[in-house]
PDB file of N, CA and C in Angstrom:
ATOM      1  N   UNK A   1     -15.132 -47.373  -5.191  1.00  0.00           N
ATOM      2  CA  UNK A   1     -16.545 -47.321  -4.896  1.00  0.00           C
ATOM      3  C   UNK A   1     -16.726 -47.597  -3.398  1.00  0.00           C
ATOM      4  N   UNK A   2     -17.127 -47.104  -2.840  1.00  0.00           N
ATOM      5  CA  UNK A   2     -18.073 -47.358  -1.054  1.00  0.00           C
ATOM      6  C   UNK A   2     -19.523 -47.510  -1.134  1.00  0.00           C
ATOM      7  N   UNK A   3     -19.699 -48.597  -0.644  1.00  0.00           N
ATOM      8  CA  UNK A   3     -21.469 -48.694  -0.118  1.00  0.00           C
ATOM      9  C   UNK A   3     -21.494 -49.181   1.223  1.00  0.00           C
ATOM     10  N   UNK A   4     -22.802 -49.169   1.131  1.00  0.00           N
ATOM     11  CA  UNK A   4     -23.536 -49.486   2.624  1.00  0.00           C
ATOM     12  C   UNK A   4     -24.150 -50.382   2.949  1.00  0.00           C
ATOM     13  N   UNK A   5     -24.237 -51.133   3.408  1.00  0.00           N
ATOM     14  CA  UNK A   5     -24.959 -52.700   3.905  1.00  0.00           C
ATOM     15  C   UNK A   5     -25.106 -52.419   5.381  1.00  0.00           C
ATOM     16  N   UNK A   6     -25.941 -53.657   6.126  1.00  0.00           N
ATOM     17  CA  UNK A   6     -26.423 -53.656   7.243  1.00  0.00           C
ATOM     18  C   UNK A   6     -25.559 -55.216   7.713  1.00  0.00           C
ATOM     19  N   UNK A   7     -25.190 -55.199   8.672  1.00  0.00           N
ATOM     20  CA  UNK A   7     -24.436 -56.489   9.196  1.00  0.00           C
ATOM     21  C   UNK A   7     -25.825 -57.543   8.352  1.00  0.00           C
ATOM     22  N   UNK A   8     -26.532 -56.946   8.604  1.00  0.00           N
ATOM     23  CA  UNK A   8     -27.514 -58.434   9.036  1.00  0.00           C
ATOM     24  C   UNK A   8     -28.216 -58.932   7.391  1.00  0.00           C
ATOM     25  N   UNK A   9     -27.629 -57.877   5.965  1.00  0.00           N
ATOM     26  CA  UNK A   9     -27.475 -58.661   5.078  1.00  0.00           C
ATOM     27  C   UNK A   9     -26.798 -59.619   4.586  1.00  0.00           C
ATOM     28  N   UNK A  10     -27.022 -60.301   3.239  1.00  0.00           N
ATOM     29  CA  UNK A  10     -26.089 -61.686   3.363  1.00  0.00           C
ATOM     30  C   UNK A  10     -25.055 -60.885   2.608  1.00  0.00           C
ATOM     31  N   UNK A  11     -23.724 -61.814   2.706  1.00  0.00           N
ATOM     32  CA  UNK A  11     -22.387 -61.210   2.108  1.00  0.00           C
ATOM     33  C   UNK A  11     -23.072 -61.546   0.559  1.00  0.00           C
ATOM     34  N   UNK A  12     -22.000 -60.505  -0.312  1.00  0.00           N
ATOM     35  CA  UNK A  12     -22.126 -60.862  -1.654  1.00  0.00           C
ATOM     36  C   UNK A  12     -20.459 -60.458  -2.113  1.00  0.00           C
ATOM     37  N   UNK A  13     -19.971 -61.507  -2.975  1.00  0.00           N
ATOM     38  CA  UNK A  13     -18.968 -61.357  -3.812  1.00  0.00           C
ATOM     39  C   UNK A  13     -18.829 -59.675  -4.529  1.00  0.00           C
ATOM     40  N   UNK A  14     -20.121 -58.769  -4.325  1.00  0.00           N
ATOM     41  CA  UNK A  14     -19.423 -57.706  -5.579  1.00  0.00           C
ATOM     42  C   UNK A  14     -19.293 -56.303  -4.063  1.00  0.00           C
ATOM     43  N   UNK A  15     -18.926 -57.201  -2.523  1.00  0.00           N
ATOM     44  CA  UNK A  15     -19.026 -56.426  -1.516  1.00  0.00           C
ATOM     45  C   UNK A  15     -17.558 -55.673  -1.463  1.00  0.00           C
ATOM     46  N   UNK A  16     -16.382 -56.500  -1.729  1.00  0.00           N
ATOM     47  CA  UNK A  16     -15.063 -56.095  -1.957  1.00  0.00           C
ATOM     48  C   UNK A  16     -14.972 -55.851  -0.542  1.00  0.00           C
ATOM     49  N   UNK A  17     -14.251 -55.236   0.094  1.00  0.00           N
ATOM     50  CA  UNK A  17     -13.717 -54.682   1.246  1.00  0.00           C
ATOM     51  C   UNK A  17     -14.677 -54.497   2.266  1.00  0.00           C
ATOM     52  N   UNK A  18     -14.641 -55.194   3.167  1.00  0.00           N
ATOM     53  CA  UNK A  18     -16.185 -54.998   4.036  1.00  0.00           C
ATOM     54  C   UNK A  18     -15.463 -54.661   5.872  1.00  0.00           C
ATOM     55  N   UNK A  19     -16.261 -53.518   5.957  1.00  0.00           N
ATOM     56  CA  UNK A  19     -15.120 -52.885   7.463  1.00  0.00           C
ATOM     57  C   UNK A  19     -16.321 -52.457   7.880  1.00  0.00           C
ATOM     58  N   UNK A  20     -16.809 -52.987   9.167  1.00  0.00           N
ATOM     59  CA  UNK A  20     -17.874 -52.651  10.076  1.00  0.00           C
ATOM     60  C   UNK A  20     -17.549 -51.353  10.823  1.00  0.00           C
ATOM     61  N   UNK A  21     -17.947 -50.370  11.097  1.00  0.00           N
ATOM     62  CA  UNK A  21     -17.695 -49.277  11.186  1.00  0.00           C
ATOM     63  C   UNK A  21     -18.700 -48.590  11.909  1.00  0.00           C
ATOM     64  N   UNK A  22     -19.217 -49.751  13.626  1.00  0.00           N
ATOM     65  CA  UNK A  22     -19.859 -48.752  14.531  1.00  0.00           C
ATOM     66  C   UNK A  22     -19.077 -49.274  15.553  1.00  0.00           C
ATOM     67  N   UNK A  23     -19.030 -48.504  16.469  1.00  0.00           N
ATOM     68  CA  UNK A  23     -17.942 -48.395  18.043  1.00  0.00           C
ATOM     69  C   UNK A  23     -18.479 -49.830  18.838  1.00  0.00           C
ATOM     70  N   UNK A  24     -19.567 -49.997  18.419  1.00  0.00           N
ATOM     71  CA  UNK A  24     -20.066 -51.310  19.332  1.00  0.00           C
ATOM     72  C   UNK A  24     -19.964 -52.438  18.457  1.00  0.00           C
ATOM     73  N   UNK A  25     -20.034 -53.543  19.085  1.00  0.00           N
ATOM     74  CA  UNK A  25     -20.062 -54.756  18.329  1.00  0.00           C
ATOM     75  C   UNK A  25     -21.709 -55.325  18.137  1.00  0.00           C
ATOM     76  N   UNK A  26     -22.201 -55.426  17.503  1.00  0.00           N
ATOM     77  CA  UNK A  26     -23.831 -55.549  16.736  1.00  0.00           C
ATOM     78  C   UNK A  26     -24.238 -57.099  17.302  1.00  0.00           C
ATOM     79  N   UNK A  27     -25.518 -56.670  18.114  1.00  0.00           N
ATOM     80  CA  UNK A  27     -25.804 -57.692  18.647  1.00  0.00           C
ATOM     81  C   UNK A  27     -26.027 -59.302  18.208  1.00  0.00           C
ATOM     82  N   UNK A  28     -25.934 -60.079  18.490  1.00  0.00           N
ATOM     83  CA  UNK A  28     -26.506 -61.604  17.597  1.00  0.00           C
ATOM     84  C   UNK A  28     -25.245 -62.068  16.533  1.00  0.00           C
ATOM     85  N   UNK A  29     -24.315 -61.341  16.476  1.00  0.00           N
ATOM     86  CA  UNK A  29     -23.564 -61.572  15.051  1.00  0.00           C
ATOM     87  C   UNK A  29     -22.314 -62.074  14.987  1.00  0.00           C
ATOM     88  N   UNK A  30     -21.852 -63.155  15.073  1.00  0.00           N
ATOM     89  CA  UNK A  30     -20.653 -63.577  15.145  1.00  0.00           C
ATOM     90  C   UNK A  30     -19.681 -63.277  14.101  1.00  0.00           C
ATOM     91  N   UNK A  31     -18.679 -63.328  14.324  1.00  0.00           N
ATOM     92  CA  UNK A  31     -17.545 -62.152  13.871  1.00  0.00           C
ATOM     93  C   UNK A  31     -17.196 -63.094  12.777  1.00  0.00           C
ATOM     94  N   UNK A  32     -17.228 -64.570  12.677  1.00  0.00           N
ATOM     95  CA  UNK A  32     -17.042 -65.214  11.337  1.00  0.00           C
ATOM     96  C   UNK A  32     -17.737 -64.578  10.411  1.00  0.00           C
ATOM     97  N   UNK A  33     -18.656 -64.812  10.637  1.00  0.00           N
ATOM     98  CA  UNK A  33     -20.176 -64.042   9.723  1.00  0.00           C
ATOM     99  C   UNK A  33     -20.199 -62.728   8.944  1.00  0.00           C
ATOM    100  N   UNK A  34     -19.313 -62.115   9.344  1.00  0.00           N
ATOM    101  CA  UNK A  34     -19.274 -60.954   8.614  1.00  0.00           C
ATOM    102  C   UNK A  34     -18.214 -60.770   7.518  1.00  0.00           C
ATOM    103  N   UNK A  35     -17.151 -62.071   7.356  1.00  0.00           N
ATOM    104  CA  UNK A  35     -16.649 -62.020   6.318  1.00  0.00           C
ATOM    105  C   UNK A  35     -15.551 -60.352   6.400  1.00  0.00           C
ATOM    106  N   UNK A  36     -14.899 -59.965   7.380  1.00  0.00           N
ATOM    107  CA  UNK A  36     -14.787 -58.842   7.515  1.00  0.00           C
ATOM    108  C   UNK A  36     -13.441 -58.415   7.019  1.00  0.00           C
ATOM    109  N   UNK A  37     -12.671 -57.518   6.975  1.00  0.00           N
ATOM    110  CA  UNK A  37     -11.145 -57.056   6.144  1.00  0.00           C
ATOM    111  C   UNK A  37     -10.873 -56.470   7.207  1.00  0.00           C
ATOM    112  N   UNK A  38     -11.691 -55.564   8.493  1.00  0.00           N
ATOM    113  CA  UNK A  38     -11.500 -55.183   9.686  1.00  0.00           C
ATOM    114  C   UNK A  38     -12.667 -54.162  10.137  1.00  0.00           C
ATOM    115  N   UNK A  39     -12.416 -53.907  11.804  1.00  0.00           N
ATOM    116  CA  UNK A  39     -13.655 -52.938  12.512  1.00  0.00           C
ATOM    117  C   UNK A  39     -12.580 -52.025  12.433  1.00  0.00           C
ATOM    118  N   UNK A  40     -13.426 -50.875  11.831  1.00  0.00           N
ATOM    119  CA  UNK A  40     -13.090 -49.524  11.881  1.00  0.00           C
ATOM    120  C   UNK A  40     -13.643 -48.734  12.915  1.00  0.00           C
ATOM    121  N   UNK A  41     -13.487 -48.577  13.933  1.00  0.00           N
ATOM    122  CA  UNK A  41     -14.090 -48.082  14.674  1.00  0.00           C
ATOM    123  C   UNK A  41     -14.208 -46.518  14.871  1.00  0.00           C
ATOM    124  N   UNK A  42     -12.431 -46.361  14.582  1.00  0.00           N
ATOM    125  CA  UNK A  42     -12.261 -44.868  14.699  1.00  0.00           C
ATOM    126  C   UNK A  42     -12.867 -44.375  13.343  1.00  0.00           C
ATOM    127  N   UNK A  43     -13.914 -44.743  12.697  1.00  0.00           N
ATOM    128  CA  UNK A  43     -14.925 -44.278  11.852  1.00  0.00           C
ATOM    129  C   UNK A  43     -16.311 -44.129  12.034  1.00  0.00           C
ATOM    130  N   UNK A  44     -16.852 -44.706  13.279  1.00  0.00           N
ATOM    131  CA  UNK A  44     -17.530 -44.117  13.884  1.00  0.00           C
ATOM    132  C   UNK A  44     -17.928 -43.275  14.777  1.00  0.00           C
ATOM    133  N   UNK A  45     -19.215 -42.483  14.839  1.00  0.00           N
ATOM    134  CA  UNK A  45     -19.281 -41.505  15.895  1.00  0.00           C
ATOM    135  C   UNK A  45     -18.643 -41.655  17.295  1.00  0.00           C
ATOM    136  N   UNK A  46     -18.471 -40.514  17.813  1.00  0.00           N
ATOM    137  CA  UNK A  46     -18.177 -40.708  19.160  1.00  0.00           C
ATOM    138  C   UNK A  46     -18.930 -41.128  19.873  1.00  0.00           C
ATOM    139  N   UNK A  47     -18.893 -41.734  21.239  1.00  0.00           N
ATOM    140  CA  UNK A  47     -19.789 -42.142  21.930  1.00  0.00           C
ATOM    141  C   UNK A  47     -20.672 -41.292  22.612  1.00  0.00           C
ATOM    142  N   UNK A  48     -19.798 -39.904  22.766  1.00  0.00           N
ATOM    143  CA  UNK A  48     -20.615 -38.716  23.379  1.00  0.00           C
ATOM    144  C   UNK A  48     -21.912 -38.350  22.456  1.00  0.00           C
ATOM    145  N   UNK A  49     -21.286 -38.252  21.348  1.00  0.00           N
ATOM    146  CA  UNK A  49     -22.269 -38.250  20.109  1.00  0.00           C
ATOM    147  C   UNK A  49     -23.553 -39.115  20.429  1.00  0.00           C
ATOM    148  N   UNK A  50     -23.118 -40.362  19.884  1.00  0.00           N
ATOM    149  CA  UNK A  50     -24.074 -41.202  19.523  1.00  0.00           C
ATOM    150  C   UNK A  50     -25.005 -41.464  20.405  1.00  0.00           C
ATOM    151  N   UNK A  51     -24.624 -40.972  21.762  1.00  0.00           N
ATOM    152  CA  UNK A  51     -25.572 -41.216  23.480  1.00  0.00           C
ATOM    153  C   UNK A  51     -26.209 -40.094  22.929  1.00  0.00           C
ATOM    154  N   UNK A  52     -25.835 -38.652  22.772  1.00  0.00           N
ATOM    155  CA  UNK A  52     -26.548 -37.863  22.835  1.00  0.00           C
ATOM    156  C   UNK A  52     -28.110 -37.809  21.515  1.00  0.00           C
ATOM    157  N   UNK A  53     -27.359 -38.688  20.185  1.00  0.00           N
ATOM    158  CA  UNK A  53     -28.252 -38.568  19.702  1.00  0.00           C
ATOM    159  C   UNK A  53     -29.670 -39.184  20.170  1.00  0.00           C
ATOM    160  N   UNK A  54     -29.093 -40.821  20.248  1.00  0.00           N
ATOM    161  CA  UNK A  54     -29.982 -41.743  20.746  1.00  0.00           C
ATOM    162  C   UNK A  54     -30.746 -41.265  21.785  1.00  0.00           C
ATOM    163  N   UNK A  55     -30.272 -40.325  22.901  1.00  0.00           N
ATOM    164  CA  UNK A  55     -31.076 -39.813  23.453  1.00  0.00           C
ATOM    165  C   UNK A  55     -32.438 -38.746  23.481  1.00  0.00           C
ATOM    166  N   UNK A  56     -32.119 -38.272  22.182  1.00  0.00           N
ATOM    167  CA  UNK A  56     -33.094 -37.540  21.644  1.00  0.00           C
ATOM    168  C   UNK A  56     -32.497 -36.261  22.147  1.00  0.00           C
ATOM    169  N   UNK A  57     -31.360 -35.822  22.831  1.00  0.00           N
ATOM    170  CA  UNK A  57     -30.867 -34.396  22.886  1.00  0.00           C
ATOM    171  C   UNK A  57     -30.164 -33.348  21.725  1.00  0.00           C
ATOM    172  N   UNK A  58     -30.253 -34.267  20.602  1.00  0.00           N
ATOM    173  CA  UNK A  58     -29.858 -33.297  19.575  1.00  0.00           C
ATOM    174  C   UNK A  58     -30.488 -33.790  18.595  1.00  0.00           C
ATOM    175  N   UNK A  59     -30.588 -33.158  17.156  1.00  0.00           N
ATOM    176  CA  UNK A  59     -31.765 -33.356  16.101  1.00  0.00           C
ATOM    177  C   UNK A  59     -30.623 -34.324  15.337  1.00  0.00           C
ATOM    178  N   UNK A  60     -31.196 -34.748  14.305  1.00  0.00           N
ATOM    179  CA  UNK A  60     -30.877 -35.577  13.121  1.00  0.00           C
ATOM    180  C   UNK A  60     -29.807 -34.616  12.442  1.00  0.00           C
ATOM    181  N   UNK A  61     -30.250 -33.692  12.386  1.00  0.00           N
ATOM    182  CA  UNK A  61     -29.405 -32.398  11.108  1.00  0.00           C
ATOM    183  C   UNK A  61     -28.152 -32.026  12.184  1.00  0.00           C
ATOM    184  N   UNK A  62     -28.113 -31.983  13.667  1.00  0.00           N
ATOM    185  CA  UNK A  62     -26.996 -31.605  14.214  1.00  0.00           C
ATOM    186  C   UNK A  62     -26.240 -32.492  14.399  1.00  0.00           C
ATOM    187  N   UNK A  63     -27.024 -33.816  14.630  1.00  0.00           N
ATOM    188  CA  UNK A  63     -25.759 -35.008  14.580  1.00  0.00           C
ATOM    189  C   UNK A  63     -25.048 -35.470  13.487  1.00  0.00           C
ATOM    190  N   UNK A  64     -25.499 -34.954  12.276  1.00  0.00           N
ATOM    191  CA  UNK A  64     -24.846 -35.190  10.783  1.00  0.00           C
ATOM    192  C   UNK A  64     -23.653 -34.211  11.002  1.00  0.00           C
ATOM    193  N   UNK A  65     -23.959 -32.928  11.697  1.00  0.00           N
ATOM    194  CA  UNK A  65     -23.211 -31.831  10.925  1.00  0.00           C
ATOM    195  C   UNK A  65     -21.995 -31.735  12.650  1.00  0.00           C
ATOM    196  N   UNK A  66     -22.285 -32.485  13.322  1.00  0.00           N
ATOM    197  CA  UNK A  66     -21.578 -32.979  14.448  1.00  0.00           C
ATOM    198  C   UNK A  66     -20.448 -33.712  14.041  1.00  0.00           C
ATOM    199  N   UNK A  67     -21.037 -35.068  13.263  1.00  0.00           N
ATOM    200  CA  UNK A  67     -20.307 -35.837  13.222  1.00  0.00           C
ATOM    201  C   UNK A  67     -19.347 -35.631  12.034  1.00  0.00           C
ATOM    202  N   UNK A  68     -20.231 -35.004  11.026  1.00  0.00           N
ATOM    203  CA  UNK A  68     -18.447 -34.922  10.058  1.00  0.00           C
ATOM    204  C   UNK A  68     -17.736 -33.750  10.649  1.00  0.00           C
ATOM    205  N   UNK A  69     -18.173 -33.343  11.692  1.00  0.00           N
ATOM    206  CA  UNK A  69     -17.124 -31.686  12.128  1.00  0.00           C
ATOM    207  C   UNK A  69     -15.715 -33.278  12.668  1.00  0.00           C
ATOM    208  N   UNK A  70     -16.613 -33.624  13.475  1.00  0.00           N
ATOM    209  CA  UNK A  70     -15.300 -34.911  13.911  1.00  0.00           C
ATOM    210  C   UNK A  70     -14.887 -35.967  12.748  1.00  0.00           C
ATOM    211  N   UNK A  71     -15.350 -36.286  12.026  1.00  0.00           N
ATOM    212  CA  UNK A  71     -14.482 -36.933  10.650  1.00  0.00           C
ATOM    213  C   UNK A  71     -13.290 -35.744   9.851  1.00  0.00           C
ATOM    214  N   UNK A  72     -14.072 -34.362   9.676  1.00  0.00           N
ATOM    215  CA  UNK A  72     -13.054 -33.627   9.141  1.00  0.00           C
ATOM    216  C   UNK A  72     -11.404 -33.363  10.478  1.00  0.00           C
ATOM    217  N   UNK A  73     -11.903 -33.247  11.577  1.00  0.00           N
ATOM    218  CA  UNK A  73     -10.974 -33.213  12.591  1.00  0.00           C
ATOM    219  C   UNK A  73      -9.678 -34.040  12.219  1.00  0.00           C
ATOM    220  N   UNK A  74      -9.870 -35.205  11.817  1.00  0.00           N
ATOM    221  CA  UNK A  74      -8.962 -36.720  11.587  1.00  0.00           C
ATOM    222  C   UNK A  74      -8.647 -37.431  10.382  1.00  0.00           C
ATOM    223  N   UNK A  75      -8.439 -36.423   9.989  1.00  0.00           N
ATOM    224  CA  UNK A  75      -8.589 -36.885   8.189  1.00  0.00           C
ATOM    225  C   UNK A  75      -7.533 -38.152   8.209  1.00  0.00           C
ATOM    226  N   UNK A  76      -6.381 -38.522   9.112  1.00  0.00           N
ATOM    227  CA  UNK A  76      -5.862 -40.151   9.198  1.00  0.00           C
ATOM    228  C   UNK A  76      -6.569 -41.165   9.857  1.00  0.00           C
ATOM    229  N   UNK A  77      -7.600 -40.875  10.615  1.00  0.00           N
ATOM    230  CA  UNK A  77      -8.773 -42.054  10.588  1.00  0.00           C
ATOM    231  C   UNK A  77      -9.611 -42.414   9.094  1.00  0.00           C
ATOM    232  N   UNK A  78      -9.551 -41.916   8.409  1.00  0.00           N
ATOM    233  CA  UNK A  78     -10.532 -42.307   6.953  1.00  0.00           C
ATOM    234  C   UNK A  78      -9.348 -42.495   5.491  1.00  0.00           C
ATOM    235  N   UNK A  79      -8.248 -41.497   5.589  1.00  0.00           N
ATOM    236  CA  UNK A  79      -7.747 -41.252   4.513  1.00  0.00           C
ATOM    237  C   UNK A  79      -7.337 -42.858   3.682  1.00  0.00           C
ATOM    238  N   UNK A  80      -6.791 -43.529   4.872  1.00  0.00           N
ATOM    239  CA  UNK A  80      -6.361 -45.019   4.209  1.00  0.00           C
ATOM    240  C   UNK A  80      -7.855 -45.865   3.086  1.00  0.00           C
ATOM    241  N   UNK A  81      -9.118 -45.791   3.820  1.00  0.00           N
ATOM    242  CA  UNK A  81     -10.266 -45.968   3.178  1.00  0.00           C
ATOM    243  C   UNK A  81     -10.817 -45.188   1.931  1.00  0.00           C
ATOM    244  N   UNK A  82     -10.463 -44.300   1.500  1.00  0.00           N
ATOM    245  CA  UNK A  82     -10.337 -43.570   0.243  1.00  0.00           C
ATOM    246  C   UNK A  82      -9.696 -43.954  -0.281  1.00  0.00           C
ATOM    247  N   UNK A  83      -8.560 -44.262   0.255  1.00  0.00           N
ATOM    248  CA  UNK A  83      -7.401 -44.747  -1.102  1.00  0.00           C
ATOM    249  C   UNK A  83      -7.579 -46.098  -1.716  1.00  0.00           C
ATOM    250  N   UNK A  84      -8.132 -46.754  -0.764  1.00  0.00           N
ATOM    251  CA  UNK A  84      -8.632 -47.865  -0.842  1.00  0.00           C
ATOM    252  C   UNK A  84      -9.833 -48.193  -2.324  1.00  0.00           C
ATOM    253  N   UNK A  85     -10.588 -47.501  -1.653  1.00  0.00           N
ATOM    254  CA  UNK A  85     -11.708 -46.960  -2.431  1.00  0.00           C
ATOM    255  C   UNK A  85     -11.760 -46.274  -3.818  1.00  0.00           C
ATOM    256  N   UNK A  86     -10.255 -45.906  -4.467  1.00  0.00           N
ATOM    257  CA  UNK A  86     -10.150 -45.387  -5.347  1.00  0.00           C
ATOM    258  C   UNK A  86      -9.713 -46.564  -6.309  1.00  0.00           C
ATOM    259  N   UNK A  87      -9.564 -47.737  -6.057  1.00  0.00           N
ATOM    260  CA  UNK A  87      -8.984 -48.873  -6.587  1.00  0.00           C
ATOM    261  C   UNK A  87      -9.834 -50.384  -6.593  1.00  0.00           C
ATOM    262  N   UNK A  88     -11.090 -50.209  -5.443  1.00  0.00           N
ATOM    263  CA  UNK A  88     -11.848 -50.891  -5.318  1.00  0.00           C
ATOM    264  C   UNK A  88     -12.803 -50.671  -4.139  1.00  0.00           C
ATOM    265  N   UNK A  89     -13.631 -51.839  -4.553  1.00  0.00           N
ATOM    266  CA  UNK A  89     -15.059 -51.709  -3.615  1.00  0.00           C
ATOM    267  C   UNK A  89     -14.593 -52.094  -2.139  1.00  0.00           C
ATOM    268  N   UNK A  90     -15.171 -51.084  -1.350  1.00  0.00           N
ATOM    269  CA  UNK A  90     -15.208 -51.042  -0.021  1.00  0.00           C
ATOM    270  C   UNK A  90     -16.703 -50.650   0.430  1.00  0.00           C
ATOM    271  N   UNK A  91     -16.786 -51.898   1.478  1.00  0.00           N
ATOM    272  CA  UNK A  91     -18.328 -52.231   2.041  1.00  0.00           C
ATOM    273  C   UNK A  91     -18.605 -51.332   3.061  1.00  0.00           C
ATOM    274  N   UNK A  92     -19.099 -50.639   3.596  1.00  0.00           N
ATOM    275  CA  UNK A  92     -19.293 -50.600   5.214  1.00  0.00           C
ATOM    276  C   UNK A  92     -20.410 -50.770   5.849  1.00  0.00           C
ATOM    277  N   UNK A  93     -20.169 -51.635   6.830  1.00  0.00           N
ATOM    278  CA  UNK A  93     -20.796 -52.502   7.449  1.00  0.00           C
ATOM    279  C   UNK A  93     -21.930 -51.718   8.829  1.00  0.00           C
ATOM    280  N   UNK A  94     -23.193 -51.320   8.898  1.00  0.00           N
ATOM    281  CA  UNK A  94     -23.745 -50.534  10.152  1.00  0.00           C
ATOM    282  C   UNK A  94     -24.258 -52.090  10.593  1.00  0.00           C
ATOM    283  N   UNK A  95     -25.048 -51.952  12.387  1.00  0.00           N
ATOM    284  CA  UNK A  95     -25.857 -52.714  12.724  1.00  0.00           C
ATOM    285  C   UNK A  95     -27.284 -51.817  12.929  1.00  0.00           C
ATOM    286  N   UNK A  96     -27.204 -50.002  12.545  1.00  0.00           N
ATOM    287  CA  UNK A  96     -28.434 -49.722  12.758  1.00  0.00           C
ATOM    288  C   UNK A  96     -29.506 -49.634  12.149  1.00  0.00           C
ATOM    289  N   UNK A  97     -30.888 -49.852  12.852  1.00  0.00           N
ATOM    290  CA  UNK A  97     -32.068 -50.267  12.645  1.00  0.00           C
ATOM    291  C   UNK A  97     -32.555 -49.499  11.510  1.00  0.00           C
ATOM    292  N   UNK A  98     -32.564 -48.423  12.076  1.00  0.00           N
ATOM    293  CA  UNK A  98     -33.035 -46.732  11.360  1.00  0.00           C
ATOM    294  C   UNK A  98     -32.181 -46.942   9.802  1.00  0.00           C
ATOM    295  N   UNK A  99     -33.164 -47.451   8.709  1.00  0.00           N
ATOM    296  CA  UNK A  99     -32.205 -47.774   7.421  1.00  0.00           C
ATOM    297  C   UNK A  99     -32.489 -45.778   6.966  1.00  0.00           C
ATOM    298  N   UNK A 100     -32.763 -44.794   6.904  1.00  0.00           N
ATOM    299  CA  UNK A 100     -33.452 -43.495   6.457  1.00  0.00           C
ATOM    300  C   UNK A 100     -32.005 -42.699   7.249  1.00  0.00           C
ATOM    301  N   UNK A 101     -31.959 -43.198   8.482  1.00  0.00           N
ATOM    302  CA  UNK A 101     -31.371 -41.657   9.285  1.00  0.00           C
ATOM    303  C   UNK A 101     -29.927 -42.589   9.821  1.00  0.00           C
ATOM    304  N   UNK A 102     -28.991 -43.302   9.747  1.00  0.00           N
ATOM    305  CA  UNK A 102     -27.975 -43.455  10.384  1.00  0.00           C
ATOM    306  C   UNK A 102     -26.379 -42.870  10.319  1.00  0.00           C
ATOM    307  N   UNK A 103     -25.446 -42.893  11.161  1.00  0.00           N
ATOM    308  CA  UNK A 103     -24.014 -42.381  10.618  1.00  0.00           C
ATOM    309  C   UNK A 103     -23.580 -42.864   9.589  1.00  0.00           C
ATOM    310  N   UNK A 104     -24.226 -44.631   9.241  1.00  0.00           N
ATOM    311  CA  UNK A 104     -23.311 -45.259   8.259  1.00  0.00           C
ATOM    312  C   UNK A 104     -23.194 -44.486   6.701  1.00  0.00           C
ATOM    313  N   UNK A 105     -24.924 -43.942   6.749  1.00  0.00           N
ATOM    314  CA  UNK A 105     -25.387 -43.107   5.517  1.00  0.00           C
ATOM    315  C   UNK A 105     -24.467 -41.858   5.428  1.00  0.00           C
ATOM    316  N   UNK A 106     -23.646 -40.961   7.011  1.00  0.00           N
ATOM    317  CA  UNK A 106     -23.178 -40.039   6.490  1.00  0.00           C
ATOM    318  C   UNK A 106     -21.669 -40.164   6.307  1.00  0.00           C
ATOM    319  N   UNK A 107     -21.160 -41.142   6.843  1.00  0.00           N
ATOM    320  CA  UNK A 107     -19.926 -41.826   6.952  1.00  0.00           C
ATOM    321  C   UNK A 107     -19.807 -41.890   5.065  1.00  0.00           C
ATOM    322  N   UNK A 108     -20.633 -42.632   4.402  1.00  0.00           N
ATOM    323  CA  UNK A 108     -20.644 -43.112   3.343  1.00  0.00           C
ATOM    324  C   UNK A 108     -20.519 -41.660   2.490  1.00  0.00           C
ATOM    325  N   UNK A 109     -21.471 -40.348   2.390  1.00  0.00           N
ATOM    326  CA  UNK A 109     -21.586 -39.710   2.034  1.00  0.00           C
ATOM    327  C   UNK A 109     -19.831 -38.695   2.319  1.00  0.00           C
ATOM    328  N   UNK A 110     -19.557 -38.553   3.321  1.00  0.00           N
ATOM    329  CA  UNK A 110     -18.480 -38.260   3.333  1.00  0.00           C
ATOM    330  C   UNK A 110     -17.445 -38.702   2.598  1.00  0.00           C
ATOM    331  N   UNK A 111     -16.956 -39.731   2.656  1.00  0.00           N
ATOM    332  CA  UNK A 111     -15.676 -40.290   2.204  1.00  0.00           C
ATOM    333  C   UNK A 111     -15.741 -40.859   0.619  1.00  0.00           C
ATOM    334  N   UNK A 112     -17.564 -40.833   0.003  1.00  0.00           N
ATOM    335  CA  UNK A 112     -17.404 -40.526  -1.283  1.00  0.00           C
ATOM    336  C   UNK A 112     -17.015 -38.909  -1.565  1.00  0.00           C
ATOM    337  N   UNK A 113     -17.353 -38.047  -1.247  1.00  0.00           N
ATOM    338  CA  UNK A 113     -16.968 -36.657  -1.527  1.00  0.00           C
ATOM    339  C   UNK A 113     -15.318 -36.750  -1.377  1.00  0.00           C
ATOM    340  N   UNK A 114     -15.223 -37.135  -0.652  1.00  0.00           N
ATOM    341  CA  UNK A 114     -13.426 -37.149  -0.076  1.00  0.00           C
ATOM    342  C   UNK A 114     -12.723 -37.864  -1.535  1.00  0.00           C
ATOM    343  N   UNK A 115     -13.285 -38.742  -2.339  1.00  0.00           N
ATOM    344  CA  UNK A 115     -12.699 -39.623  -3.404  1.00  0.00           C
ATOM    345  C   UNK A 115     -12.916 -38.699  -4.838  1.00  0.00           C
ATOM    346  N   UNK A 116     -13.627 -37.414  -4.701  1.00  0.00           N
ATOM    347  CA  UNK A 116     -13.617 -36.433  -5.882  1.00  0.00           C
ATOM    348  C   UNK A 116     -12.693 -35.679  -5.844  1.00  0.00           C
TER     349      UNK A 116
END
C-alpha cells in the first residue's frame, strides 16, 4: 500500500514506511520529527521542473505529464519503493501547501499503477 501525508501531520503507527520525497528539506521541521525510514529525493521533481511550475510557466496538466515522463525515464529511482510496497505500507511524506494539485499526489498515483 502507498499513501500520502503532509510532513506537518502527526505520525501514526498504521504509516509503515515513511520517506519524504521533495528535493528540499520542509521548512520548520526537524528531522527527528518525522519519524523517517529515509529522503527520497531522487523521487522528486526536478528542480528545473518544479521552478518552472511554481513559476507559473507551465500548467498543472504539463507538469504531471512532465514529471512522470521523468519518473518513467528511471525506473531504479522508484523500483526499490514498489517492492517495498508490495509487502507493506509505505508513507510519503510532501511539505506542499497545495493539498488538490501537488507531485506528492502524482508520485503516489504513479508507483501505485507501477504495483499492478
Amino acid at each position: 500500500m502507498i499513501q500520502l501525508k503532509r510532513v506537518y501531520d502527526p505520525v501514526a503507527a498504521s504509516d509503515g514506511h515513511r520517506f519524504l520525497v521533495d528535493r528540499l528539506w520542509p521548512r520548520g521541521v526537524r528531522k527527528e520529527e518525522l519519524h523517517l525510514q529515509g529522503w527520497a529525493k531522487e523521487l522528486a521533481p526536478s528542480d528545473l521542473l518544479r521552478r518552472r511550475y511554481h513559476a507559473g510557466r507551465i500548467s498543472w496538466e504539463q507538469f504531471q505529464q512532465e514529471y512522470v515522463g521523468e519518473l518513467e525515464a528511471d525506473p531504479a529511482a522508484w523500483a526499490s519503493y514498489v517492492q517495498l510496497a508490495r509487502h507493506a505500507t509505505v508513507t510519503l511524506l510532501i511539505a506542499a501547501r497545495d493539498a488538490q494539485q501537488n507531485h506528492g499526489m502524482v508520485l503516489r498515483d504513479f508507483l501505485v499503477k507501477q504495483l499492478i
